[in-house]
Protein backbone atom coordinates (compact mmCIF):
# COMPACT_ATOMS: atom_id res chain seq x y z
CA UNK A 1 30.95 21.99 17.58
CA UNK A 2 33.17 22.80 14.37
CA UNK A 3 32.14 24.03 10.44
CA UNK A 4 33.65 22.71 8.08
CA UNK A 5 33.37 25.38 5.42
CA UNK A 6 33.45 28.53 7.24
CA UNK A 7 33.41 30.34 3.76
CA UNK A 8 30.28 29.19 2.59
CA UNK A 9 28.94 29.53 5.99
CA UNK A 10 29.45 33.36 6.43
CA UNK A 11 28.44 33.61 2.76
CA UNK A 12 24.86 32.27 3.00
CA UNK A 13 24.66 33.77 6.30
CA UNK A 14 25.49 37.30 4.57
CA UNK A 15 23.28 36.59 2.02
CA UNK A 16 19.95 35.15 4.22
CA UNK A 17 20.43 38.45 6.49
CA UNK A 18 20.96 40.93 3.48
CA UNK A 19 17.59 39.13 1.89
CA UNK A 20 15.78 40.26 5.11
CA UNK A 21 16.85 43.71 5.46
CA UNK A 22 19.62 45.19 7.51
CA UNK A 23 17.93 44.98 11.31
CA UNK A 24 15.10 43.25 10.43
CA UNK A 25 15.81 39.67 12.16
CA UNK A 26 15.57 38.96 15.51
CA UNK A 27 16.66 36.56 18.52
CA UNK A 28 14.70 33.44 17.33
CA UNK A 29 15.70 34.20 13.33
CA UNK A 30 19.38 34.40 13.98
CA UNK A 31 19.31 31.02 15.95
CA UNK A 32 17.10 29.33 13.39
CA UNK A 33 19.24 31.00 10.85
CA UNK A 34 22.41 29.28 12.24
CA UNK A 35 21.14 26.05 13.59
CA UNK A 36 20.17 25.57 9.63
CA UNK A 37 23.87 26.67 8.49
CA UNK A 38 25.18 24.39 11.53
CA UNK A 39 23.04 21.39 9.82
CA UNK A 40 24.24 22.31 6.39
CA UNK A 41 28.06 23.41 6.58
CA UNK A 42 29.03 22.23 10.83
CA UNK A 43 28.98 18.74 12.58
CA UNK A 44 25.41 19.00 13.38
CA UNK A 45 24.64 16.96 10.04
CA UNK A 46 23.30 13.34 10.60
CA UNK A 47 23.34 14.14 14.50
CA UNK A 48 20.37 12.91 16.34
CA UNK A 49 18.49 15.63 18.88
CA UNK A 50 19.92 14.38 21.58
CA UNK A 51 23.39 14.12 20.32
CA UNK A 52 22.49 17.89 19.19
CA UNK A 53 21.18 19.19 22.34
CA UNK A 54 24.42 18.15 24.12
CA UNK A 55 26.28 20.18 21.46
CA UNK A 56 24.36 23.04 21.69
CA UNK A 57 23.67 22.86 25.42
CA UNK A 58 20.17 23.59 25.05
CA UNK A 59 17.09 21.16 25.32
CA UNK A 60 15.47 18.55 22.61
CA UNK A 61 12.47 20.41 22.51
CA UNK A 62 14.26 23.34 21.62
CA UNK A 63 16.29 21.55 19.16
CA UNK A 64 13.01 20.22 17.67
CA UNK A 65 11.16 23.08 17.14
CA UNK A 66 14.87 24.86 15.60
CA UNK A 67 14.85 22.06 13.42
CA UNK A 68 11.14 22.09 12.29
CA UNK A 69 11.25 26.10 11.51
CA UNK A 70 14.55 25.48 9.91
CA UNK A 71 12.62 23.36 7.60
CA UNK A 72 10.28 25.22 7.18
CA UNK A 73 12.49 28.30 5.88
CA UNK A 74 15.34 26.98 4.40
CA UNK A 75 15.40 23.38 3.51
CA UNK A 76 12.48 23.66 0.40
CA UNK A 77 12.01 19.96 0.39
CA UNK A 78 10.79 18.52 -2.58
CA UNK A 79 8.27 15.53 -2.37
CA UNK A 80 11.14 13.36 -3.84
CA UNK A 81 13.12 14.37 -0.71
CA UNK A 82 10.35 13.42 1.69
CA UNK A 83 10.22 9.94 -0.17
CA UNK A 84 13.95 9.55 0.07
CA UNK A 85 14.14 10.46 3.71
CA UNK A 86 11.36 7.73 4.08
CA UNK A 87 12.86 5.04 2.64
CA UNK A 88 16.48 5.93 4.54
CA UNK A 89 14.25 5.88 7.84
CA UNK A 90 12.67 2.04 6.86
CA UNK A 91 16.20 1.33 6.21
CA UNK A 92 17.88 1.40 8.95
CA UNK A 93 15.00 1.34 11.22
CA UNK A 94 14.07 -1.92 13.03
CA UNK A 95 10.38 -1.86 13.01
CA UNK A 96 8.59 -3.00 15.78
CA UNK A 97 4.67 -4.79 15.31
CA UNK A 98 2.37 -7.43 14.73
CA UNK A 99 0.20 -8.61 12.40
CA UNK A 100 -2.11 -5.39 12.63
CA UNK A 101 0.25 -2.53 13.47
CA UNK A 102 3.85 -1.38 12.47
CA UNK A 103 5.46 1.52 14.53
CA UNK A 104 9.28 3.09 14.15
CA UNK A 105 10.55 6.19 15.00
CA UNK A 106 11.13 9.80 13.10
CA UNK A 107 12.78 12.15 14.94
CA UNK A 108 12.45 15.30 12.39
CA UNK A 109 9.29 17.01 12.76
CA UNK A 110 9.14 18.13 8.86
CA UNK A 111 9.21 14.96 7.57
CA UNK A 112 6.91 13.49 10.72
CA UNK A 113 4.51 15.77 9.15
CA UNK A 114 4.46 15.62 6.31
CA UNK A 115 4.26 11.56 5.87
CA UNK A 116 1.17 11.88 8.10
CA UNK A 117 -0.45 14.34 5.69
CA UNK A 118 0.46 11.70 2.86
CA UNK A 119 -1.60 9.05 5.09
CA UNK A 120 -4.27 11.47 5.43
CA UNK A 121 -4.19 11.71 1.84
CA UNK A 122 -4.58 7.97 1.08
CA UNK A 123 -7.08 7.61 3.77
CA UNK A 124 -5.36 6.52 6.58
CA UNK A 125 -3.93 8.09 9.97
CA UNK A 126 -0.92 7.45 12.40
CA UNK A 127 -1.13 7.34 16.26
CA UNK A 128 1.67 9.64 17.36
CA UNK A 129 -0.35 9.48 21.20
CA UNK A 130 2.28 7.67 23.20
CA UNK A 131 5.65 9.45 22.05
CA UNK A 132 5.42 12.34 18.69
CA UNK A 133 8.61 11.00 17.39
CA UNK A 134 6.90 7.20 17.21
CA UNK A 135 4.52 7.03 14.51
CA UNK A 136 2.20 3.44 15.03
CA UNK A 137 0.05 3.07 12.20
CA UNK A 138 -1.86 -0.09 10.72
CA UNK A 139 0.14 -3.01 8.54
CA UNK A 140 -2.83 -1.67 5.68
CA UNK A 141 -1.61 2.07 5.72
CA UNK A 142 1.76 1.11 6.19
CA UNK A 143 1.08 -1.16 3.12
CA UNK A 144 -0.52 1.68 1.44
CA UNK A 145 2.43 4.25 2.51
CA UNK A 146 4.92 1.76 0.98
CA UNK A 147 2.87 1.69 -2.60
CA UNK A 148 2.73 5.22 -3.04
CA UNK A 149 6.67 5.69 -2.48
CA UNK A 150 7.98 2.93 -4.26
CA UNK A 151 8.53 3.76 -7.99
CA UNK A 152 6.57 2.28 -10.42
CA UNK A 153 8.98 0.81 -12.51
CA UNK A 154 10.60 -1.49 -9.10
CA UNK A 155 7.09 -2.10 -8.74
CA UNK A 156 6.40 -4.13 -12.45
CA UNK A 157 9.36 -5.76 -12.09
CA UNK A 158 8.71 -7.11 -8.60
CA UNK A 159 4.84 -8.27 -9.34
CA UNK A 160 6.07 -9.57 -12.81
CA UNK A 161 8.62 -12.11 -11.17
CA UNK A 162 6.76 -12.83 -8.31
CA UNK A 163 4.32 -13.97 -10.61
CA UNK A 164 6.69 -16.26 -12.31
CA UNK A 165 8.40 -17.87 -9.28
CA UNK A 166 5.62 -18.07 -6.80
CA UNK A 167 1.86 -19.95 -6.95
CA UNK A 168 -1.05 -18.89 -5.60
CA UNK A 169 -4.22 -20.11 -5.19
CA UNK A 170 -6.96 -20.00 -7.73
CA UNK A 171 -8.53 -17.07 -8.17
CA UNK A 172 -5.68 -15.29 -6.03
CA UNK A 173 -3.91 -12.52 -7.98
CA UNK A 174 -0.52 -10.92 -7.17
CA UNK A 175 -0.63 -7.70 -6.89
CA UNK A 176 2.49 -5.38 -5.31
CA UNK A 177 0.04 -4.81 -2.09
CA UNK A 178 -0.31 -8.68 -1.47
CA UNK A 179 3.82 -9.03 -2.02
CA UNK A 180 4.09 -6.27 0.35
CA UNK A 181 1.59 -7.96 3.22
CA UNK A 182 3.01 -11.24 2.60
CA UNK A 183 6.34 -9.83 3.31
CA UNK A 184 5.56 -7.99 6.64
CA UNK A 185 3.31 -10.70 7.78
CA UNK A 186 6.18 -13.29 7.44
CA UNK A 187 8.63 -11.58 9.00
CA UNK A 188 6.60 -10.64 11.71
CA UNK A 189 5.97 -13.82 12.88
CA UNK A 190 9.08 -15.33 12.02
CA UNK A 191 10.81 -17.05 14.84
CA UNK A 192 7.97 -15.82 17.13
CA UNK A 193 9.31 -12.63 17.16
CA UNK A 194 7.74 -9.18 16.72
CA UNK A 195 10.00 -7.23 14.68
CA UNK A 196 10.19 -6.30 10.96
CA UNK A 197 13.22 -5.77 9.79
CA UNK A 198 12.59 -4.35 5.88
CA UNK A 199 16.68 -3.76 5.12
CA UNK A 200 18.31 -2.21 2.28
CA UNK A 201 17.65 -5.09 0.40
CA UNK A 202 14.28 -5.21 -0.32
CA UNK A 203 12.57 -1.58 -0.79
CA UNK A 204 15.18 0.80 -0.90
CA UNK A 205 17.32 -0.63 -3.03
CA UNK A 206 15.42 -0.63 -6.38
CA UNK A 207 13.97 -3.46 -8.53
CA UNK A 208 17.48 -4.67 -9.09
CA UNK A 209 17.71 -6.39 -5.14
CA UNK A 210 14.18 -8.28 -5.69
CA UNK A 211 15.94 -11.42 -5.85
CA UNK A 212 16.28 -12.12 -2.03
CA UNK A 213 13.03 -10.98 -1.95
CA UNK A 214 11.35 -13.28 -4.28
CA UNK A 215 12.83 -16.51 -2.48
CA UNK A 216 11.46 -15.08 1.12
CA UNK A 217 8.33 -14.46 -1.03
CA UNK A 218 8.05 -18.12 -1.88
CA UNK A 219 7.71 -19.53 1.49
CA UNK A 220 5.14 -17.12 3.06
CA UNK A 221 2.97 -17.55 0.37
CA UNK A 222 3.05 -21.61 0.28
């Protein structure tokens, strides 16, 4: 385990306990204390919880609930933060489904939470039942999720050339909802296998990277 700014370490560390009053914190506020400045200034950034708990020699479920009141205390994230973690989590995640549910996997407990509050929020739920890292929740809320976080702008551009390059039938209109169900429904099926694979590509990279997804576009909605 190694910091790589020992300075800045020791300085918010100073600072945090001086806030608190000389005596004041105990066992579990020191070690949340410095499992946050580990995070922020050591090699603990990026790590997973296992790769953590070997670090630390202590177990995941310790290092989750460290993490979580870490979070809690220190890390003030914004809701522009919990959409940015989002989007880096559909990035790189492989997400596994079929045409009715999508599932992948979120290892911090902050963010967990507070995505399933969102869903609460636009009427939907996740199923956390089988593993609380693996949040399964309907292609529809997923759908919904997806609308919410996207920004608006990406979105206009997205329905407006979709609208241009692709027909529909009669009476049909394309809305960013549709694009997005067409999407997941095509790649779910495609090749006969069961896993989405959303990429950089399509909705975390901005309206700018619609391209590729216009063409893909084309063909699940002929």
């Amino acid at each position: 385990m190694e910091v790589f700014d020992k300075e800045l370490f020791a300085a918010e560390f100073i600072e945090h306990y001086a806030n608190r009053g000389f005596g004041s914190m105990n066992k579990n506020d020191f070690e949340v204390l410095i499992f946050n400045l580990l995070r922020k200034y050591g090699d603990l950034k990026n790590k997973t919880n296992f790769e953590m708990s070997l670090d630390l020699q202590i177990p995941e479920t310790k290092v989750r609930r460290l993490a979580y009141e870490s979070d809690l205390k220190y890390t003030h994230m914004t809701e522009a933060d919990i959409k940015e973690a989002f989007f880096a989590i559909v990035a790189k995640s492989k997400l596994r489904g079929d045409l009715n549910k999508i599932e992948f996997v979120i290892e911090n407990k902050f963010i967990r939470s507070s995505i399933g509050a969102q869903l609460k929020q636009l009427g939907h739920y996740a199923d956390s039942s089988f593993n609380s890292e693996i949040i399964r929740i309907h292609i529809e809320s997923f759908i919904d999720l997806l609308a919410y976080y996207y920004p608006e702008k990406a979105i206009e551009r997205i329905v407006k050339e979709c609208k241009a390059a692709i027909k529909v039938e009669k009476g049909e209109a394309i809305t960013f909802k549709l694009i997005l169900r067409k999407f997941l429904e095509g790649l779910a099926t495609q090749s006969g296998k069961k896993v989405v694979d959303l990429g950089t590509a399509y909705f975390t990279g901005g309206a700018e990277n619609i391209g590729p997804l216009v063409e893909k576009l084309k063909g699940y909605f002929s």
